[in-house]
N, C-alpha and C. Protein backbone atom coordinates (compact mmCIF):
# COMPACT_ATOMS: atom_id res chain seq x y z
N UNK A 1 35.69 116.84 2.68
CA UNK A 1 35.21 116.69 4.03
C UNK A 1 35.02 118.06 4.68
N UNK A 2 34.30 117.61 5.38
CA UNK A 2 33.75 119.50 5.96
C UNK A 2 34.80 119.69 7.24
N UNK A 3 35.07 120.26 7.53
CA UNK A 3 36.03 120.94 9.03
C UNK A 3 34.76 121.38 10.23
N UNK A 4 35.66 120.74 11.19
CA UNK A 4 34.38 120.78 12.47
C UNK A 4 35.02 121.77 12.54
N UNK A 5 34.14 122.90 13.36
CA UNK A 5 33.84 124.36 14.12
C UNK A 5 35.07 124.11 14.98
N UNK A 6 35.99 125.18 14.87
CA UNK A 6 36.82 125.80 15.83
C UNK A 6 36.40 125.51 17.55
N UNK A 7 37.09 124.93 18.03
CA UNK A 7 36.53 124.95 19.64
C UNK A 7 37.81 125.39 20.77
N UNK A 8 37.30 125.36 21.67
CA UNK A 8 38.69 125.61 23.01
C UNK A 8 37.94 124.99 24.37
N UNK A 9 38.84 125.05 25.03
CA UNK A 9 38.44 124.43 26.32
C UNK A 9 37.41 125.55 27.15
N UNK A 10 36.58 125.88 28.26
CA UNK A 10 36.27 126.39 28.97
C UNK A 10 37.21 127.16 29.69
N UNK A 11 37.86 126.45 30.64
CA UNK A 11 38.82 127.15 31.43
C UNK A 11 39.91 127.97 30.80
N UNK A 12 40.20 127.74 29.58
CA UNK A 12 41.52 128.03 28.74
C UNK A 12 40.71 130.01 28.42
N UNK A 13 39.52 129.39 27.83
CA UNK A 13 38.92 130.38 26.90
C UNK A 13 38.95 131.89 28.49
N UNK A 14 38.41 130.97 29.45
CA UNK A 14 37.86 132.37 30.86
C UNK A 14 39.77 132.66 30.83
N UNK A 15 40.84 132.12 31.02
CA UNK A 15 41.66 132.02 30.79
C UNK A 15 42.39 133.47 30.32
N UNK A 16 42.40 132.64 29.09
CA UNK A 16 42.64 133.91 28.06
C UNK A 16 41.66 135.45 27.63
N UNK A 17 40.74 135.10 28.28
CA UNK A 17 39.86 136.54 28.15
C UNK A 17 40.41 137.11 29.43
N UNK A 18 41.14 137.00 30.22
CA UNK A 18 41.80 137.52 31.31
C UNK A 18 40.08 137.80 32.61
N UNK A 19 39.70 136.63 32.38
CA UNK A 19 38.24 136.79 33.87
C UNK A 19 39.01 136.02 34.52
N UNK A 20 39.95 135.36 34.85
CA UNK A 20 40.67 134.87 35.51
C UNK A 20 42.62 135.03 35.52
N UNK A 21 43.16 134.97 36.82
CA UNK A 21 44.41 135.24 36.89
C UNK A 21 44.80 134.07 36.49
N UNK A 22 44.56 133.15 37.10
CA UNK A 22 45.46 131.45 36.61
C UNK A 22 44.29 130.85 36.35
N UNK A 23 44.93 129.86 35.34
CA UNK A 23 44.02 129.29 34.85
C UNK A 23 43.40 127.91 35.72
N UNK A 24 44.42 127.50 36.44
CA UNK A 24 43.59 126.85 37.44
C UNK A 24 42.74 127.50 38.49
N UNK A 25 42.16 128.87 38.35
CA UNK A 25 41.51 129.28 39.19
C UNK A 25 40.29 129.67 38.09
N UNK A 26 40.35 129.69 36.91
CA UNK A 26 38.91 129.19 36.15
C UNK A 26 38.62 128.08 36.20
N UNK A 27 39.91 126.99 35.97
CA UNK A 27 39.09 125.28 35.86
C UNK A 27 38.58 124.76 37.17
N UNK A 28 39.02 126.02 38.59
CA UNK A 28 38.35 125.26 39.75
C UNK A 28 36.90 126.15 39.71
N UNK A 29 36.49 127.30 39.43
CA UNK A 29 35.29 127.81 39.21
C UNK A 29 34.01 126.60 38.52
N UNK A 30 34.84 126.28 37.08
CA UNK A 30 34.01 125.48 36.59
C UNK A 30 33.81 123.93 37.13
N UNK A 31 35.09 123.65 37.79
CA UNK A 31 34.60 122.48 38.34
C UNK A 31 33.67 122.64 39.46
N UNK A 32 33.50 123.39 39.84
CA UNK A 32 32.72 123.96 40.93
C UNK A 32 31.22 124.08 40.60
N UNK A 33 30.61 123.96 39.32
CA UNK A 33 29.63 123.89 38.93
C UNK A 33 29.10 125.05 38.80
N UNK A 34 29.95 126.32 38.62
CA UNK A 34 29.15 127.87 38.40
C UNK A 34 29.02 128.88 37.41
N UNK A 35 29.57 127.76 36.14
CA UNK A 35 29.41 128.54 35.03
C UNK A 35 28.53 127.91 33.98
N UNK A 36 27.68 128.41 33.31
CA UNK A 36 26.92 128.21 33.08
C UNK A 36 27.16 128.77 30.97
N UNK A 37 27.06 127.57 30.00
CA UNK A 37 27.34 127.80 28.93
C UNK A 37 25.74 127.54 28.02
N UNK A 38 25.61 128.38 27.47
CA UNK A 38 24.26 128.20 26.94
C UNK A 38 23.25 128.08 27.72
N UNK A 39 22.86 128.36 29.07
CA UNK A 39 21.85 128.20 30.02
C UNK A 39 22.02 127.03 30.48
N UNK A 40 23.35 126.33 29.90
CA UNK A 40 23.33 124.80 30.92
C UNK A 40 24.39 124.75 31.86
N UNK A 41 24.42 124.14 32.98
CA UNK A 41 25.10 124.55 34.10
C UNK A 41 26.75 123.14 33.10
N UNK A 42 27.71 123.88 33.43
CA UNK A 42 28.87 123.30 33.07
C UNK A 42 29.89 122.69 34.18
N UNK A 43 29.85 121.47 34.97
CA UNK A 43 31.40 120.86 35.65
C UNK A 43 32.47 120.66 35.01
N UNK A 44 32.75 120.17 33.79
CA UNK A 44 33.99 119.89 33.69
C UNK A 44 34.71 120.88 32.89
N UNK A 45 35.99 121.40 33.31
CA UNK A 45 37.09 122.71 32.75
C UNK A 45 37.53 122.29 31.07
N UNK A 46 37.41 120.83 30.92
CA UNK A 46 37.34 120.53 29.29
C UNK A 46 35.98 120.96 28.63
N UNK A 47 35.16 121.28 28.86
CA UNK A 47 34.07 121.44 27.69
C UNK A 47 34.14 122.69 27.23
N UNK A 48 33.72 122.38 25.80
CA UNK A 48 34.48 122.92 24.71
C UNK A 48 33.83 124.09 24.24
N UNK A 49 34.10 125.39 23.92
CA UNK A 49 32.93 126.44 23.52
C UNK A 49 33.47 127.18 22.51
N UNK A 50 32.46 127.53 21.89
CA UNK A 50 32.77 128.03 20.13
C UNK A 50 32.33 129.33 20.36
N UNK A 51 32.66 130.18 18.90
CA UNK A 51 32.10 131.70 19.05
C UNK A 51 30.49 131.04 18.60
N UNK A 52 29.69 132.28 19.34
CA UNK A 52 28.37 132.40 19.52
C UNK A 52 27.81 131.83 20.63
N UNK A 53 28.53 131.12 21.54
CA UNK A 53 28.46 130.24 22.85
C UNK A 53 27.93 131.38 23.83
N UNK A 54 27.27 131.56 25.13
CA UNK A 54 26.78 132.67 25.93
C UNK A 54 27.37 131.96 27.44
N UNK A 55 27.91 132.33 28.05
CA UNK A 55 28.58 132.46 29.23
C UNK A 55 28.11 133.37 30.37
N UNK A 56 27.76 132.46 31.74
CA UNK A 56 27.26 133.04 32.58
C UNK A 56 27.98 132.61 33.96
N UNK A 57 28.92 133.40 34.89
CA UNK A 57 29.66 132.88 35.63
C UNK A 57 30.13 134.12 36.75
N UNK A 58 29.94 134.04 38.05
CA UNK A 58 30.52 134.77 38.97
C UNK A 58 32.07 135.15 39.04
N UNK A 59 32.30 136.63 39.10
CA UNK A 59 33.79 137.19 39.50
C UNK A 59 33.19 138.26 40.12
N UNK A 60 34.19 138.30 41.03
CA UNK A 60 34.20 139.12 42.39
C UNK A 60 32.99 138.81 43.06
N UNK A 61 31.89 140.10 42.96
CA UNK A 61 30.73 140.43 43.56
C UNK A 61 29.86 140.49 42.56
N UNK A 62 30.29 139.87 40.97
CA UNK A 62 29.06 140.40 40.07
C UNK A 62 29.09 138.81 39.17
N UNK A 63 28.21 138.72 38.78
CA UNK A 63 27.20 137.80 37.87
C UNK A 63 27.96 138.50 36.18
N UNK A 64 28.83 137.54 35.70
CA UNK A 64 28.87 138.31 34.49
C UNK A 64 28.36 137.56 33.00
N UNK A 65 27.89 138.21 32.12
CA UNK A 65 27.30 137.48 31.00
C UNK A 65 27.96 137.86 29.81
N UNK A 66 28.35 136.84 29.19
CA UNK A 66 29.39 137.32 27.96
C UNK A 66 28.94 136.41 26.87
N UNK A 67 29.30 136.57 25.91
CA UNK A 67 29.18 136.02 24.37
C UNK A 67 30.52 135.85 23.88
N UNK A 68 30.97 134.75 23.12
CA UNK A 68 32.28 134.24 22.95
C UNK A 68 31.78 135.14 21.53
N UNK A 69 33.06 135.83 21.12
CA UNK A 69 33.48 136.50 19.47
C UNK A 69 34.23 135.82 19.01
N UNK A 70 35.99 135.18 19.80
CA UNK A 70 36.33 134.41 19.05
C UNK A 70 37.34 133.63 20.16
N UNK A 71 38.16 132.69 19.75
CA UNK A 71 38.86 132.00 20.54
C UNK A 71 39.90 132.57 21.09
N UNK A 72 41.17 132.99 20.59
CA UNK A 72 42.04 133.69 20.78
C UNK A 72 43.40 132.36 20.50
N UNK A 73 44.10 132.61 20.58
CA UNK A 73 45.28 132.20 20.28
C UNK A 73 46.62 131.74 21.47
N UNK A 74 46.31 133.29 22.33
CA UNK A 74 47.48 133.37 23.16
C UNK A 74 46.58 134.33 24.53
N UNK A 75 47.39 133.85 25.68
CA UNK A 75 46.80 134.96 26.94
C UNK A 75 47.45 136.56 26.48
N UNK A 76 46.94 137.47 25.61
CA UNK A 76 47.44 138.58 25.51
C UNK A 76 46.89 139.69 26.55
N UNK A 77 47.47 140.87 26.07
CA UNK A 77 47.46 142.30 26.37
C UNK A 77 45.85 142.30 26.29
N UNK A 78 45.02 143.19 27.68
CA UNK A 78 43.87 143.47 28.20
C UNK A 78 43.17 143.92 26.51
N UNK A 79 43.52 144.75 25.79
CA UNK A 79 42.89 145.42 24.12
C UNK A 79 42.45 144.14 23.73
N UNK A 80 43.62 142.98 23.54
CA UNK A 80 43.30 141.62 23.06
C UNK A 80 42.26 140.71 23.24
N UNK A 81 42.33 140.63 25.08
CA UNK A 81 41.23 139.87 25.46
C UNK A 81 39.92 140.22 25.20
N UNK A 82 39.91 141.59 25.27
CA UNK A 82 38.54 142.50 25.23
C UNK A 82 37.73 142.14 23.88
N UNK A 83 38.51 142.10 22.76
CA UNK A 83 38.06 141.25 21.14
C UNK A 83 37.76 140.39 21.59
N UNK A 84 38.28 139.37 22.16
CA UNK A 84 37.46 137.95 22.08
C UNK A 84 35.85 137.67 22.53
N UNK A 85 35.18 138.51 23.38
CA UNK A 85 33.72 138.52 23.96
C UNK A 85 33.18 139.64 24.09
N UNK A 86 31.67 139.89 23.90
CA UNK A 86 31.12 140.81 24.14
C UNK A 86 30.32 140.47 25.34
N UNK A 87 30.45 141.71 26.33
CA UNK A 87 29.74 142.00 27.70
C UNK A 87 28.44 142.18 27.45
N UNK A 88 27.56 141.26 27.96
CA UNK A 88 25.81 140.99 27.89
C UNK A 88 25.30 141.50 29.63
N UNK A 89 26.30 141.68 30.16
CA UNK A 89 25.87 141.73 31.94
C UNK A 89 24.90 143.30 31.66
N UNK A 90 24.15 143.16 32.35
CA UNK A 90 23.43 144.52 32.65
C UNK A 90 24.70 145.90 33.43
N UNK A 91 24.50 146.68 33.37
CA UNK A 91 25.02 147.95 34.57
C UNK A 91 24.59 147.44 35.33
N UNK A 92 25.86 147.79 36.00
CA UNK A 92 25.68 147.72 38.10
C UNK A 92 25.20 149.21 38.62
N UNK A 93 24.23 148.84 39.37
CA UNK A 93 23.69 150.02 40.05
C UNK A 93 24.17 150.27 41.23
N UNK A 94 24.70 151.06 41.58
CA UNK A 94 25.39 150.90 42.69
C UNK A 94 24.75 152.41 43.88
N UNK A 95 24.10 151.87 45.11
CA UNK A 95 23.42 152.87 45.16
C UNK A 95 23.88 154.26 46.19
N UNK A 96 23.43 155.33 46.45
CA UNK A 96 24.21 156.27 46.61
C UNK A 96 24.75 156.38 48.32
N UNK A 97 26.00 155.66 48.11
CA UNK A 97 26.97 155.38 49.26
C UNK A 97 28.24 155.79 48.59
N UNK A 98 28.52 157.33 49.66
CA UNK A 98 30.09 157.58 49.82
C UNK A 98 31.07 156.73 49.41
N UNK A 99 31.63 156.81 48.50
CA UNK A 99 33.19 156.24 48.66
C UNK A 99 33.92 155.96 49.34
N UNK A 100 34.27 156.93 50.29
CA UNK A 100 35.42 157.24 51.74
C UNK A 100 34.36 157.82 52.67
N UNK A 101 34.60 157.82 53.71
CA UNK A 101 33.70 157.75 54.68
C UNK A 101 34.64 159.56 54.92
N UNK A 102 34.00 160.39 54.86
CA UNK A 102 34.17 161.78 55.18
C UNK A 102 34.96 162.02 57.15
N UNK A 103 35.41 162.97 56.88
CA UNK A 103 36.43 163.22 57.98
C UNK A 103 35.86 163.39 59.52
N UNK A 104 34.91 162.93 60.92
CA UNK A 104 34.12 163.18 61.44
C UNK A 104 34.10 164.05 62.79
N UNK A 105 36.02 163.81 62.87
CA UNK A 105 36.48 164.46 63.95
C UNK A 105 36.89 163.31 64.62
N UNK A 106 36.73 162.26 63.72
CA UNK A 106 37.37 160.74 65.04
C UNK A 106 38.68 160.79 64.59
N UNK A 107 39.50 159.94 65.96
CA UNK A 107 40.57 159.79 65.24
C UNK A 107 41.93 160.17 65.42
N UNK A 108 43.15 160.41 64.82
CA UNK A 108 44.08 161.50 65.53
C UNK A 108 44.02 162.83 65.13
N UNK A 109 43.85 163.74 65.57
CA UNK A 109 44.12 165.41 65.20
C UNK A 109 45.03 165.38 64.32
N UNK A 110 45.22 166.60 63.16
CA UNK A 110 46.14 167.07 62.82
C UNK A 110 47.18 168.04 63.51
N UNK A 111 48.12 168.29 62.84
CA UNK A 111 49.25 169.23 63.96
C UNK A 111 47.97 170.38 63.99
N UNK A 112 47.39 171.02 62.68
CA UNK A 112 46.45 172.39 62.62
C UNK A 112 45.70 172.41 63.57
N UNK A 113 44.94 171.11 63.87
CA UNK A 113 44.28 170.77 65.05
C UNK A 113 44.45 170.94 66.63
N UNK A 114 45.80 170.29 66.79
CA UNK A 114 46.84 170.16 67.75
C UNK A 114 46.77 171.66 68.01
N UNK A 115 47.54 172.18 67.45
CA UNK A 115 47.58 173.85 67.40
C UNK A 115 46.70 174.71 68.15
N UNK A 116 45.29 174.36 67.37
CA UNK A 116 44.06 175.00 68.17
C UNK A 116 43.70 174.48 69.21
N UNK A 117 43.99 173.28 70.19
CA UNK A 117 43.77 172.70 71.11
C UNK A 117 44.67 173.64 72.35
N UNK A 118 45.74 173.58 71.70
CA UNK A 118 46.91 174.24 72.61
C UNK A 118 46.40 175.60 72.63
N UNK A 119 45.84 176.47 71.45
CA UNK A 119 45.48 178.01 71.73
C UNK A 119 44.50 177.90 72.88
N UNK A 120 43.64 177.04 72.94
CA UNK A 120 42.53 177.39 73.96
C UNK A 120 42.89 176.79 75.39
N UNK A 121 44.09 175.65 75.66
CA UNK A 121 44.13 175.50 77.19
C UNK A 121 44.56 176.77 78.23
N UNK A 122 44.25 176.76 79.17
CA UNK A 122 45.06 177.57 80.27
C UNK A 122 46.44 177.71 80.52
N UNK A 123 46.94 178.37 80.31
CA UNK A 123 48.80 178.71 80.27
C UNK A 123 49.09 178.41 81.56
N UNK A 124 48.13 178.94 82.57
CA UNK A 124 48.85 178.37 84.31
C UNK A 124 48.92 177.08 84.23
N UNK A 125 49.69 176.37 85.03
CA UNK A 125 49.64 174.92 85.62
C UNK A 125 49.66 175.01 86.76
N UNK A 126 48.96 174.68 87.73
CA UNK A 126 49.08 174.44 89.27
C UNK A 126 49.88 173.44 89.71
């Protein structure tokens, strides 16, 4: 008799590739109707996906596209999860906006600041 293809659940698999912290916060994604397995939109957190399967599903702020390599076994160490799928998402372009918003003079003074404020007032007081 032939052996059916290795499978895992959806939610288990986002799961264990660590795209999710708990796993009920993948099976509510997918029940949610936003992941998308083979170009077909997926509801239920049981359906089942094999290696070569293509995965398309929102985290954070980005659209990510992955390819199942293999099932995995156990929720391991980040090296671990990283074997199980390869990243299909394009680069994020991210366009040219500061990091930290530079120092403008708003705000509270420093003491150095403070300092030079005090050199320039008037020493009299009336």
């Amino acid at each position: 008799m032939a052996e059916a293809p290795a499978k895992i659940r959806l939610d288990k698999w986002l799961w264990h590739a660590r795209f999710f912290k708990t796993r009920s916060l993948s099976a509510k994604l997918v029940s949610g109707g936003h992941v998308r397995v083979n170009r077909d939109k997926v509801s239920k957190p049981a359906h089942a996906v094999a290696p070569g399967d293509v995965l398309t599903f929102p985290q954070a702020r980005a659209t990510r596209v992955v390819r199942v390599l293999a099932l995995g076994e156990r929720r391991g160490p980040a090296p671990e999860a990283q074997a199980l799928y390869e990243d299909l998402s394009p680069p994020e372009e991210r366009p040219n906006v500061p990091s930290a918003p530079k120092y403008e003079g708003k705000g509270r003074p420093t003491k150095r600041d403070r300092r030079k404020l005090d050199l320039n007032r008037p020493e009299t007081l009336d």
